[in-house]
N, C-alpha and C. Protein backbone atom coordinates (compact mmCIF):
# COMPACT_ATOMS: atom_id res chain seq x y z
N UNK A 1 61.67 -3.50 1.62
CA UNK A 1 61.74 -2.28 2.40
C UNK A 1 60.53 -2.15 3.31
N UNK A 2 60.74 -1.71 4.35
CA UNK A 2 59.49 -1.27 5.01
C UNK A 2 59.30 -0.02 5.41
N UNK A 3 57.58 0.58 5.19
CA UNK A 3 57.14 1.66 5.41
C UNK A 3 56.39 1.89 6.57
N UNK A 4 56.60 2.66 7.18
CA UNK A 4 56.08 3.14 8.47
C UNK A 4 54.84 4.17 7.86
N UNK A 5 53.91 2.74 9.19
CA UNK A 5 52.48 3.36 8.74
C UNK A 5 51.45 3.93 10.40
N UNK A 6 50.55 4.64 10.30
CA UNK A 6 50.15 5.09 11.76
C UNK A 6 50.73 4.24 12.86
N UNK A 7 50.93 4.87 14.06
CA UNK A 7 51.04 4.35 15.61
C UNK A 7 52.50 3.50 15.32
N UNK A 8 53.01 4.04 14.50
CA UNK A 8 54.42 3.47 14.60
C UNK A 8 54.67 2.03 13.77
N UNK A 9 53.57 1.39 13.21
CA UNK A 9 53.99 0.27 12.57
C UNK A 9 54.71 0.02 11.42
N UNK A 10 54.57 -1.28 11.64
CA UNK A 10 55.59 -0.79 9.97
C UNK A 10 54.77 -2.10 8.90
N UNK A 11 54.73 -2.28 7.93
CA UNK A 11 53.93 -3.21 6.55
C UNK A 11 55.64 -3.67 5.30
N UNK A 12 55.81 -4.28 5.34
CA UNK A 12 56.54 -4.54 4.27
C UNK A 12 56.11 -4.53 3.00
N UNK A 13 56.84 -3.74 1.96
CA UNK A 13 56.06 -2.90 0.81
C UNK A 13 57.22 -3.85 -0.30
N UNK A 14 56.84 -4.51 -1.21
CA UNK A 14 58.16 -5.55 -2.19
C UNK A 14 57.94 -4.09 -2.83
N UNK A 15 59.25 -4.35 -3.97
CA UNK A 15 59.54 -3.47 -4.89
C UNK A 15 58.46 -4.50 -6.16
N UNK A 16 57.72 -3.80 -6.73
CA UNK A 16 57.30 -4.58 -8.14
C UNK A 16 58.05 -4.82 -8.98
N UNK A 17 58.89 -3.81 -9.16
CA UNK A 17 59.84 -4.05 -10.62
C UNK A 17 59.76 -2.70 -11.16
N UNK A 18 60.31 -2.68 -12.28
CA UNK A 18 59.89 -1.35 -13.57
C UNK A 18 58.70 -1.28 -14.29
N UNK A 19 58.63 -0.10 -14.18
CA UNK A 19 57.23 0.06 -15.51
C UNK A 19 57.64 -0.17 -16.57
N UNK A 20 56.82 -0.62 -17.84
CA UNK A 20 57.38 -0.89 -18.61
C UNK A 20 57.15 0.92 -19.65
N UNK A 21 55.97 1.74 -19.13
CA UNK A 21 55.71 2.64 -19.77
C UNK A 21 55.12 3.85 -18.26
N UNK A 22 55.04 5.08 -18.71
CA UNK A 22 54.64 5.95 -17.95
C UNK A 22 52.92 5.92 -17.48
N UNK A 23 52.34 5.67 -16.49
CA UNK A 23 50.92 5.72 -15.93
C UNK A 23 50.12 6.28 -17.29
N UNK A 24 50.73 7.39 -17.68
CA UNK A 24 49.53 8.26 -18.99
C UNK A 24 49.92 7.42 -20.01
N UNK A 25 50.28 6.08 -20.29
CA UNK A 25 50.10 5.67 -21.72
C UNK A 25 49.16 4.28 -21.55
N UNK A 26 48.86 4.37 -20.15
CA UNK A 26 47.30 3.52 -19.94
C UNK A 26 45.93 4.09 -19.91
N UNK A 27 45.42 2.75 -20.19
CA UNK A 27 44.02 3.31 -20.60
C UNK A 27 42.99 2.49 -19.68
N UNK A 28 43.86 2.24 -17.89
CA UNK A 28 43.56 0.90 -17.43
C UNK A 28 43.00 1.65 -15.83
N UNK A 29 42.13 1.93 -15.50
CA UNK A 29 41.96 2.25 -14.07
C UNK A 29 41.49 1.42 -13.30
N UNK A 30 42.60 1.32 -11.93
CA UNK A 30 42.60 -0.25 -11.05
C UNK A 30 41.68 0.17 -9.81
N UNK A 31 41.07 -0.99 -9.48
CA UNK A 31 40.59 -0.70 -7.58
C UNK A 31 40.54 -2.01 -7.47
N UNK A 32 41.61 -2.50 -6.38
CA UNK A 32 42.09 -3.30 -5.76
C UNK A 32 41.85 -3.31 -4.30
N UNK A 33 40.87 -4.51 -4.09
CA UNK A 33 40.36 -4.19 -2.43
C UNK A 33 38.78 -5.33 -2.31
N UNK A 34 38.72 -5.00 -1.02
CA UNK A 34 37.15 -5.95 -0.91
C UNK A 34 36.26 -4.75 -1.75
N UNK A 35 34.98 -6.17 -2.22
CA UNK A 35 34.02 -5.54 -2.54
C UNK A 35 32.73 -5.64 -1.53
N UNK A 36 32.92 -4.37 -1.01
CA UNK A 36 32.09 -3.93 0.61
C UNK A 36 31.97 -2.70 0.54
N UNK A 37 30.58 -2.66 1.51
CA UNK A 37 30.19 -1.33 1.62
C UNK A 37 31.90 -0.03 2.35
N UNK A 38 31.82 -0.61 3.26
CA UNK A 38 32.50 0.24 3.64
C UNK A 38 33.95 0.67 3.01
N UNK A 39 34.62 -0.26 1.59
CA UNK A 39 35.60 0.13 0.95
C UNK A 39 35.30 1.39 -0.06
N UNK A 40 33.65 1.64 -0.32
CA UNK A 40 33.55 2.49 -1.23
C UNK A 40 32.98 2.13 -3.17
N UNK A 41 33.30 0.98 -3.04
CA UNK A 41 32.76 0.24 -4.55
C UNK A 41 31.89 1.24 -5.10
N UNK A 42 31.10 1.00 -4.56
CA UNK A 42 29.53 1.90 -4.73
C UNK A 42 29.80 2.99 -4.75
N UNK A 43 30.42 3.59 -4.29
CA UNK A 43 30.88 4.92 -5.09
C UNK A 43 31.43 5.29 -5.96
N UNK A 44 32.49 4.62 -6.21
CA UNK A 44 33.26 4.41 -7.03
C UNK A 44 32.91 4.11 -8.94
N UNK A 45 31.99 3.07 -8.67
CA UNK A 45 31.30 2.39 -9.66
C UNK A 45 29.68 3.78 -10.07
N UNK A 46 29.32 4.01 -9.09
CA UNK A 46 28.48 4.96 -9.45
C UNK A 46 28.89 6.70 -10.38
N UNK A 47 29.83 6.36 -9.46
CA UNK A 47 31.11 7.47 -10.02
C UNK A 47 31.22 7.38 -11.65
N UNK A 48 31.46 6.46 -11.84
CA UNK A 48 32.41 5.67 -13.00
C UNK A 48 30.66 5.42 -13.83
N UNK A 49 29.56 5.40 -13.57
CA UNK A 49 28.67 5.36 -14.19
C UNK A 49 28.37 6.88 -15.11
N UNK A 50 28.37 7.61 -13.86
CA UNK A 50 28.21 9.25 -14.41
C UNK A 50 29.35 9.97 -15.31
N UNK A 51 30.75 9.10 -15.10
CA UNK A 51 31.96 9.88 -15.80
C UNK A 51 32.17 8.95 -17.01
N UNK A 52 31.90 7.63 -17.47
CA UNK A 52 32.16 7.65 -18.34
C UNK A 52 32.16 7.89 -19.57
N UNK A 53 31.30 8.81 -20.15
CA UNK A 53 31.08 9.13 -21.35
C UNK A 53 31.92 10.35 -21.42
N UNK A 54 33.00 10.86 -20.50
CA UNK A 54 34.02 12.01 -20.69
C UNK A 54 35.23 11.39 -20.55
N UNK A 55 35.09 9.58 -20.20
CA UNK A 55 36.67 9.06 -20.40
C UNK A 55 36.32 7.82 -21.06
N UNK A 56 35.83 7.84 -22.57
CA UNK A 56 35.57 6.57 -23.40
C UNK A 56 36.83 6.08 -23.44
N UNK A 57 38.09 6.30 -23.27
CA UNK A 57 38.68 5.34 -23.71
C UNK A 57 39.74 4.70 -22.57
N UNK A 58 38.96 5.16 -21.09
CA UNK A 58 39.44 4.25 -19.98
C UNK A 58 38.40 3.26 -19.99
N UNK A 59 39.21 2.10 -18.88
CA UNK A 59 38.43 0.97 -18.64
C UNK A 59 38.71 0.84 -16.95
N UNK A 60 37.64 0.60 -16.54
CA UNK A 60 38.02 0.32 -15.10
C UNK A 60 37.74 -0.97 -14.61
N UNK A 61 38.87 -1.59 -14.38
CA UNK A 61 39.07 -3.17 -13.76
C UNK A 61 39.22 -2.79 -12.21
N UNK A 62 38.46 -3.68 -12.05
CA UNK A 62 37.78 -3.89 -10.26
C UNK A 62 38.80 -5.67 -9.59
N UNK A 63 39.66 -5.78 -9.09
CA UNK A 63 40.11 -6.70 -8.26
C UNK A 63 39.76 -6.47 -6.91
N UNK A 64 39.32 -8.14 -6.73
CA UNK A 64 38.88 -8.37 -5.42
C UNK A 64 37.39 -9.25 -5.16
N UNK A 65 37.00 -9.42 -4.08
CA UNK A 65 36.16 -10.48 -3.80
C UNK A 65 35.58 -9.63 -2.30
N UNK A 66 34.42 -10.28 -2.25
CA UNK A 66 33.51 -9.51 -1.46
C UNK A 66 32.01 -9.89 -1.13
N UNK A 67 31.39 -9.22 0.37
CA UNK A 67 29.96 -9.35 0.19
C UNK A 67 28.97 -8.73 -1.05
N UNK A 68 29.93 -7.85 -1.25
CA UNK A 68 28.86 -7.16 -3.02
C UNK A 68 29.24 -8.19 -4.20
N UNK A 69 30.16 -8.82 -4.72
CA UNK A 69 30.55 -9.29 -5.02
C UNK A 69 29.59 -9.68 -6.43
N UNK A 70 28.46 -10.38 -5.78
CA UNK A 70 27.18 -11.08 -6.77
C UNK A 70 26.61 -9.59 -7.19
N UNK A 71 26.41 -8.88 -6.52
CA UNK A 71 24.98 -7.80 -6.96
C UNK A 71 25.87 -6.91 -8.03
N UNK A 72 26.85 -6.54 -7.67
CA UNK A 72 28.10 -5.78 -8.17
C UNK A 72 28.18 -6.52 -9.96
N UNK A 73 28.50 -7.51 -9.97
CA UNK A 73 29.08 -8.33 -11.53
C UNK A 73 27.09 -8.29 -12.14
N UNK A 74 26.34 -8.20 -11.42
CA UNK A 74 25.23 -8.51 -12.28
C UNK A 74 24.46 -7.46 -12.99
N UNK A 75 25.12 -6.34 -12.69
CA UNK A 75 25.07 -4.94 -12.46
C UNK A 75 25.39 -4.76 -13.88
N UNK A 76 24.96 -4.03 -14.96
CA UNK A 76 25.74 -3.47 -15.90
C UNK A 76 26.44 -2.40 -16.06
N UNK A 77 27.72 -2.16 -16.32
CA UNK A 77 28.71 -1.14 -16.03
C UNK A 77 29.07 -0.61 -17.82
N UNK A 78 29.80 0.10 -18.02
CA UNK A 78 30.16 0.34 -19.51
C UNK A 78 32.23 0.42 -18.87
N UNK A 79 32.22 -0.02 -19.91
CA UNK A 79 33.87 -0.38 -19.56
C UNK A 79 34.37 -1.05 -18.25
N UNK A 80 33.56 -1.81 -17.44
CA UNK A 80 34.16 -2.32 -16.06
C UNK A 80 33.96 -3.70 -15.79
N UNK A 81 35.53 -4.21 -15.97
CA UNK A 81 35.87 -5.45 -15.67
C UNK A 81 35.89 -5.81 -14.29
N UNK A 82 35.28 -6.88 -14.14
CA UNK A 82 35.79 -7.82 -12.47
C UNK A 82 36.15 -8.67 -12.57
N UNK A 83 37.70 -8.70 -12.33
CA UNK A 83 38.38 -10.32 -12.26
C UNK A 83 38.52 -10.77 -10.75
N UNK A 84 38.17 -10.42 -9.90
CA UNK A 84 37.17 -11.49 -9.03
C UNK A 84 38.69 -11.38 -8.03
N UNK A 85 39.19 -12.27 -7.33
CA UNK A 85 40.55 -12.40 -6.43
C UNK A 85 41.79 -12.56 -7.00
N UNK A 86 42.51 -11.99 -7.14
CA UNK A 86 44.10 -12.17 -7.61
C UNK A 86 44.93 -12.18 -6.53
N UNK A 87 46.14 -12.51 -6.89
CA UNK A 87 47.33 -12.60 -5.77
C UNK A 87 48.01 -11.41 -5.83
N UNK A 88 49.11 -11.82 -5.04
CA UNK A 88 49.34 -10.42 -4.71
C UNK A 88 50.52 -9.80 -5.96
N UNK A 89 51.44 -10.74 -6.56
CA UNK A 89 52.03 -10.75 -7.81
C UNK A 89 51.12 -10.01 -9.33
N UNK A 90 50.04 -11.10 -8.96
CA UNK A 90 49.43 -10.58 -10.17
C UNK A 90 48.44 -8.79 -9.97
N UNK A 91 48.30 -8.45 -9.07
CA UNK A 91 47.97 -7.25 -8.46
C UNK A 91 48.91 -6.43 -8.97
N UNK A 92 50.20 -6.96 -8.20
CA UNK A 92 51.32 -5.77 -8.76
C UNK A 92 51.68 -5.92 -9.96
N UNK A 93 51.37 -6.51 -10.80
CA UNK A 93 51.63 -6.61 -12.37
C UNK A 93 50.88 -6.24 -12.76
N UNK A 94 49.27 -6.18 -11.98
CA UNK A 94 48.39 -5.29 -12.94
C UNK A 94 48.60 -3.35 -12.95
N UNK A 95 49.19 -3.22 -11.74
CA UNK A 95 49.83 -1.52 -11.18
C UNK A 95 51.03 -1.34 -11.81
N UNK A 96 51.89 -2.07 -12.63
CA UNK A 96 52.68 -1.71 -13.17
C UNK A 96 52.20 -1.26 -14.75
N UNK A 97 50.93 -1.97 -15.35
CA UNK A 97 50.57 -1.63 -16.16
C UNK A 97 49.25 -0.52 -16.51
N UNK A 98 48.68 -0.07 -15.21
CA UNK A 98 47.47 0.87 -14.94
C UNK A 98 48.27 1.87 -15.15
N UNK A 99 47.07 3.18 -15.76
CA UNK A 99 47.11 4.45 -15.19
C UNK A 99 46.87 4.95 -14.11
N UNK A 100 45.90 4.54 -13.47
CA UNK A 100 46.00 5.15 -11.92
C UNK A 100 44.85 3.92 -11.15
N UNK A 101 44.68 4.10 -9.68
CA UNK A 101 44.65 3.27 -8.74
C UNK A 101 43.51 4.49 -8.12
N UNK A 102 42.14 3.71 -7.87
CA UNK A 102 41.07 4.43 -7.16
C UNK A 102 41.44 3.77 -5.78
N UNK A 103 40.74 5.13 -4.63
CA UNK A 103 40.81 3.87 -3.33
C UNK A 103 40.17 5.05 -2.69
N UNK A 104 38.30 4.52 -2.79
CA UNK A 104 37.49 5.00 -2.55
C UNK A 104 36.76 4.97 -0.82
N UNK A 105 37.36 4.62 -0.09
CA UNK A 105 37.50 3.78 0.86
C UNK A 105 36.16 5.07 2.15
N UNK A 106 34.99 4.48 2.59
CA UNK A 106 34.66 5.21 3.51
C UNK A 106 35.02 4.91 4.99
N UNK A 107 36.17 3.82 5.00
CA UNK A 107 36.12 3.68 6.20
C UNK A 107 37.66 4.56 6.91
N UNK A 108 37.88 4.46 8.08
CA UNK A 108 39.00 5.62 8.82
C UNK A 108 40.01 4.19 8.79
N UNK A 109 40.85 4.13 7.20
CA UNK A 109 42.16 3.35 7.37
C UNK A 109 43.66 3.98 8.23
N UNK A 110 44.02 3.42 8.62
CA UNK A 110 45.25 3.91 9.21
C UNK A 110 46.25 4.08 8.14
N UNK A 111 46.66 3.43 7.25
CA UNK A 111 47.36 3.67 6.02
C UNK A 111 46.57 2.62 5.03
N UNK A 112 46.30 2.44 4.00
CA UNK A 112 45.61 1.52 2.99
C UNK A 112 47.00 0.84 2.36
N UNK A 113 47.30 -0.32 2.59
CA UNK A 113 48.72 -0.72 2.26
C UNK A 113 48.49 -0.84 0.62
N UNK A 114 47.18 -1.24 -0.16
CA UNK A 114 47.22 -0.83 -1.56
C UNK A 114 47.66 0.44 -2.33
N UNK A 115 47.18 1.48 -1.32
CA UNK A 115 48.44 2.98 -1.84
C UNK A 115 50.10 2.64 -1.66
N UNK A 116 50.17 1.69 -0.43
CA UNK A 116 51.44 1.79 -0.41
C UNK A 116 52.28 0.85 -1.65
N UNK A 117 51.54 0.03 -1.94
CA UNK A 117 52.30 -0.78 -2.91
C UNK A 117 51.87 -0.17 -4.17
N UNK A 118 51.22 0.71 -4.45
CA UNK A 118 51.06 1.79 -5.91
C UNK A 118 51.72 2.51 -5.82
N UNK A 119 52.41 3.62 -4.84
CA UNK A 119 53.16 4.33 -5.07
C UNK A 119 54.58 3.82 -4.88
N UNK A 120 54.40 2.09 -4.85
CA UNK A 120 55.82 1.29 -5.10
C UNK A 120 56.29 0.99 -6.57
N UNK A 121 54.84 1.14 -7.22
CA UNK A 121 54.81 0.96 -8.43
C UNK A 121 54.75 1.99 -8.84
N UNK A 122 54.95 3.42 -8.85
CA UNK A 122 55.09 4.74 -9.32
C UNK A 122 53.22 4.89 -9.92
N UNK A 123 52.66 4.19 -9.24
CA UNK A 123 51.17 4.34 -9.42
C UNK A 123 50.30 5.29 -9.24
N UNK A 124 49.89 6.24 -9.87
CA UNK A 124 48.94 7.48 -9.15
C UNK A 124 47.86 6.78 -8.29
N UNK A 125 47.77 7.61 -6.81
CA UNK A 125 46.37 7.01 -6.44
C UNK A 125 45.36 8.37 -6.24
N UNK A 126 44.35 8.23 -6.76
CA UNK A 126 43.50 8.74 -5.83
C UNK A 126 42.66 7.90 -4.58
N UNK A 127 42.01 8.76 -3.82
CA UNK A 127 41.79 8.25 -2.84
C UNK A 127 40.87 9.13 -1.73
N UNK A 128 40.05 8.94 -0.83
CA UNK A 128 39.04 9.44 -0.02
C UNK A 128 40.03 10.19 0.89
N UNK A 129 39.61 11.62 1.59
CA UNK A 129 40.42 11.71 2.00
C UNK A 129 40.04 12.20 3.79
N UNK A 130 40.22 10.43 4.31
CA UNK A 130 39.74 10.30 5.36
C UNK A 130 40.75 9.48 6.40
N UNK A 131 41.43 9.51 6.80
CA UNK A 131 41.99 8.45 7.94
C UNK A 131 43.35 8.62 7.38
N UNK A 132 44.28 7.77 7.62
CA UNK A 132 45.49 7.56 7.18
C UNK A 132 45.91 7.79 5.89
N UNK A 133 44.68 7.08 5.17
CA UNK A 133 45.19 7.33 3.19
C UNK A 133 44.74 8.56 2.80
N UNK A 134 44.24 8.81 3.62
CA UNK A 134 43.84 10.33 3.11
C UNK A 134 45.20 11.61 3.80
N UNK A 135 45.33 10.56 4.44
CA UNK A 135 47.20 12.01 5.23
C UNK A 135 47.96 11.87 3.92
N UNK A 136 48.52 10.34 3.82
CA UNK A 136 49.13 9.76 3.17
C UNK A 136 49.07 10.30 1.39
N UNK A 137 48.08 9.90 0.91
CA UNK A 137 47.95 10.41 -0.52
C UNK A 137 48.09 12.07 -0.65
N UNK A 138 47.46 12.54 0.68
CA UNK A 138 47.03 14.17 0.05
C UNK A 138 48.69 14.79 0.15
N UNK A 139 49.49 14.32 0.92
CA UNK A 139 50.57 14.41 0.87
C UNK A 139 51.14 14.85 -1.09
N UNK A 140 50.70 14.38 -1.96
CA UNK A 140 50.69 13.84 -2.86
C UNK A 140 50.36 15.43 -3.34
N UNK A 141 49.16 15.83 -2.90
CA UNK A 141 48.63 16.89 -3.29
C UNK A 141 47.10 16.83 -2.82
N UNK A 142 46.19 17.98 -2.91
CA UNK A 142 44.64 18.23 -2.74
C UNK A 142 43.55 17.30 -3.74
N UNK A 143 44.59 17.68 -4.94
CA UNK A 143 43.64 17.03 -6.55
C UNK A 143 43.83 15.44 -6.16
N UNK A 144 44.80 14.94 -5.01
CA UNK A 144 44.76 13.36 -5.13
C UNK A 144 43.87 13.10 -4.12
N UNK A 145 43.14 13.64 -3.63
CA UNK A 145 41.29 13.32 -2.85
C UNK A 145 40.28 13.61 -2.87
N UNK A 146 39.44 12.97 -2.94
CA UNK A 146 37.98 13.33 -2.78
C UNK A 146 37.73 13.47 -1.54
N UNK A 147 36.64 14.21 -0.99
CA UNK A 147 35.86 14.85 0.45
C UNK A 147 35.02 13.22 0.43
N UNK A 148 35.49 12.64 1.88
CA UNK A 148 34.39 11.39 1.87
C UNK A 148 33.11 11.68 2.53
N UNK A 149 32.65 12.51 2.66
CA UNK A 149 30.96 13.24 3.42
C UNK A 149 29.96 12.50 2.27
N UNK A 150 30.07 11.29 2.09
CA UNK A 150 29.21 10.71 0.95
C UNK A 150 27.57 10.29 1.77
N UNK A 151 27.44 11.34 3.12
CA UNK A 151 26.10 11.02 3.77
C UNK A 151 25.09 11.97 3.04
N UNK A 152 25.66 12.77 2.01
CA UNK A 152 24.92 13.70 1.10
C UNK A 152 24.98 13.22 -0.25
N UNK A 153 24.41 12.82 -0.99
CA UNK A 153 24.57 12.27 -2.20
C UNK A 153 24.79 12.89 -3.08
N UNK A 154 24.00 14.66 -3.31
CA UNK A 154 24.90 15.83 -4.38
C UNK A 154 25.83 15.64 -4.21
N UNK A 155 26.59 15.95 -3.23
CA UNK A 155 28.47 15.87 -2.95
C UNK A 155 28.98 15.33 -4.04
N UNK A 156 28.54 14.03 -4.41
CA UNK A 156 28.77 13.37 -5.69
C UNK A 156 28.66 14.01 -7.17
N UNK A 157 27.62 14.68 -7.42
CA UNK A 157 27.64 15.14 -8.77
C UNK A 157 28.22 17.06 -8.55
N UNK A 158 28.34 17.35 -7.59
CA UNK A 158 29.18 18.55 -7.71
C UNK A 158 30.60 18.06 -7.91
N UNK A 159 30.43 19.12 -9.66
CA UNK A 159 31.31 18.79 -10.50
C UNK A 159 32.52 19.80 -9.12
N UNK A 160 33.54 18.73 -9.30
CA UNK A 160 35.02 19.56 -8.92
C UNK A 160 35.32 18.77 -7.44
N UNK A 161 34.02 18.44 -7.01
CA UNK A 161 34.40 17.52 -5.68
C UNK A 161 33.70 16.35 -5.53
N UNK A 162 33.39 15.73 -6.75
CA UNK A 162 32.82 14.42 -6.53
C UNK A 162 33.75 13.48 -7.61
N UNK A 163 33.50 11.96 -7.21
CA UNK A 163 34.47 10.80 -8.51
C UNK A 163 33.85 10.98 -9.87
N UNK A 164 32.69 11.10 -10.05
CA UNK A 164 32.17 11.22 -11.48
C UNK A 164 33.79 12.19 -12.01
N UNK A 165 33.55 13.64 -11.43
CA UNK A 165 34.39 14.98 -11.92
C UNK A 165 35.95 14.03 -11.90
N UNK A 166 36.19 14.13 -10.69
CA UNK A 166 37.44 13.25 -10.65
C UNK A 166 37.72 12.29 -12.38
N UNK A 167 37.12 10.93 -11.94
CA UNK A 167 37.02 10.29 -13.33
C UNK A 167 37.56 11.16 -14.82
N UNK A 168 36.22 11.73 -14.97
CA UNK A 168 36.33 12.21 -16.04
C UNK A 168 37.70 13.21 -16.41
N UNK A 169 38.52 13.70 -15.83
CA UNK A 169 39.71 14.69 -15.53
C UNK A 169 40.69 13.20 -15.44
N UNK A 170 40.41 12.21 -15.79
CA UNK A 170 41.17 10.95 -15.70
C UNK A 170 42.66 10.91 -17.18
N UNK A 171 41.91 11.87 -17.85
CA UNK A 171 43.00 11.61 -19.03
C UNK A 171 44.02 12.57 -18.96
N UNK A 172 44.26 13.48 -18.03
CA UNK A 172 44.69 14.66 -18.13
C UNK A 172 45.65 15.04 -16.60
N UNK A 173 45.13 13.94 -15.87
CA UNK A 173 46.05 14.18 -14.43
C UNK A 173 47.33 13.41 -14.33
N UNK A 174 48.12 13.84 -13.95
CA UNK A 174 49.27 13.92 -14.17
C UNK A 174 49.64 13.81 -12.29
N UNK A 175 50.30 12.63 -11.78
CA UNK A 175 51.18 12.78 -10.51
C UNK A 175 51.74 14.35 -9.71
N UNK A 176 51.65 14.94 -9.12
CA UNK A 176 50.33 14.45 -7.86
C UNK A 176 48.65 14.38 -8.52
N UNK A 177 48.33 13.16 -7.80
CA UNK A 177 46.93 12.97 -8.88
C UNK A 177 45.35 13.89 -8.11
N UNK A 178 44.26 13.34 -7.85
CA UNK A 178 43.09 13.57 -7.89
C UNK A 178 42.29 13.08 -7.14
N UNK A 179 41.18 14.05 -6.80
CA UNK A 179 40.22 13.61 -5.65
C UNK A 179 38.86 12.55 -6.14
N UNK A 180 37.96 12.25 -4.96
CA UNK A 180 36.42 11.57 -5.15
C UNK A 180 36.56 10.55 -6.08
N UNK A 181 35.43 9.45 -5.77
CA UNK A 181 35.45 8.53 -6.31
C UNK A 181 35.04 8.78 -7.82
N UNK A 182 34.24 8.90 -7.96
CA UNK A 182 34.18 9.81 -9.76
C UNK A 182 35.18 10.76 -10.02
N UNK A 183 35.50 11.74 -9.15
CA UNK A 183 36.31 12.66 -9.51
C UNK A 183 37.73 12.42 -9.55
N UNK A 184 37.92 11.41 -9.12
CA UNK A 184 39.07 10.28 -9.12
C UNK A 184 38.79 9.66 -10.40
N UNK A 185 38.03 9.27 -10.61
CA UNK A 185 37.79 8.04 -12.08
C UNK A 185 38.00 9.47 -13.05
N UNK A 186 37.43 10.57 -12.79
CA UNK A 186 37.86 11.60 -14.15
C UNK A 186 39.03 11.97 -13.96
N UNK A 187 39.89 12.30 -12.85
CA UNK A 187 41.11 12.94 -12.69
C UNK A 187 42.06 11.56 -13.16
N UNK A 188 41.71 10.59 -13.65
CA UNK A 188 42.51 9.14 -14.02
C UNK A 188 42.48 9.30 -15.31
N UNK A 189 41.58 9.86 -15.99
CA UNK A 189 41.29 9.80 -17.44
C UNK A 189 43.17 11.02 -18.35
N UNK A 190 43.39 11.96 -17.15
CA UNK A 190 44.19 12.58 -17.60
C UNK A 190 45.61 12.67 -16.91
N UNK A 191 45.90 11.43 -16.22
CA UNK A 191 46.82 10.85 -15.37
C UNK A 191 47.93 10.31 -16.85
C-alpha cells in the first residue's frame, strides 16, 4: 500500500503481518534510525537515563548505525541494548513485538517513514513534535509528542513535557500515545 507523505509523495509502507500480542504486553521500547545528532539519540538516551528507575521493567533497544555510534555503545546505559544495523524485515519483526517506538528526531522530517511502518504494525509512536512526524503522530493525539525546543535543557526535566516524564508514564500509555524523548520513554512504560 502506499501512504501519502508531505508535497504529495507517496513511500510504500509493506504490511508486517499480525501481532502476535497487544503493544502493553511488551516490555521492549524501539528507536529505529541513525545514530546522529540531529535524529535525537541524545535525547532520547538521556531521557531514558533520568526515567529509568520509574520503568524498571522496560528495556530500550536502539537499532541503527551512525556517527555516534562508538561514543553511544561505550556509554553505560541501564536497560539499553544496541544491535547496531538490521534490515528492514528484521526491524519490522522487532515492531511487531515492541511496546512502543521513540522517534526523537530534532530535525524538520517531512513524514519519518519509521512512524509510518509502526503504525503499520499497530505500533505506538511517540515522537518530537516538529515537521511532518510531528503533524502526523499528533494526529494520534497531544500525549503522542514531545515540544522539540531542546535549545533549553530544563525543557527536559520539566516533568509533563520532557522524555524522562514521557518514559516513565511508559507503562501506562495506552494508543493515542505520548510526548518528549524521556517523556516518551515514560509514556512507553504505560503503553
Amino acid at each position: 500500500p502506499l501512504s501519502t507523505l508531505g508535497g504529495g509523495q507517496q513511500a510504500a509502507v509493506t504490511d508486517p503481518g499480525r501481532r502476535r500480542q497487544p503493544p502493553s504486553a511488551s516490555q521492549t521500547v524501539l528507536y529505529a534510525g541513525k545514530l546522529a545528532s540531529h535524529k535525537g539519540i541524545r535525547l532520547l538516551l538521556d531521557g531514558w537515563r533520568e526515567a529509568s528507575a520509574s520503568v524498571p521493567h522496560l528495556e530500550l533497544v536502539v537499532v541503527g548505525d551512525g556517527p555516534l555510534h562508538s561514543e553511544l555503545t561505550n556509554e553505560a546505559f541501564d536497560r539499553v541494548r544496541f544491535l547496531g544495523w538490521a534490515d528492514s524485515e528484521s526491524v519490522q519483526a522487532m515492531m511487531l513485538a515492541a511496546r512502543a517506538l521513540v522517534v526523537p528526531s530534532r530535525w524538520y522530517e517531512v513524514v519519518g517513514r519509521v512512524a509510518l511502518e509502526a503504525f503499520a504494525a499497530g505500533l505506538p509512536v511517540l515522537a518530537s513534535d516538529i515537521g511532518g512526524l510531528g503533524e502526523v503522530v499528533g494526529e494520534l493525539g497531544p500525549e503522542c509528542l514531545v515540544a522539540s525546543d531542546d535549545r533549553d535543557p530544563a525543557i527536559y526535566r520539566a516533568p509533563g513535557k520532557n522524555f524522562s516524564w514521557h518514559l516513565s508514564q511508559a507503562a501506562t500509555i495506552s494508543p493515542p500515545f505520548s510526548s518528549r524523548p524521556s517523556t516518551l520513554l515514560a509514556r512507553t512504560a504505560s503503553i
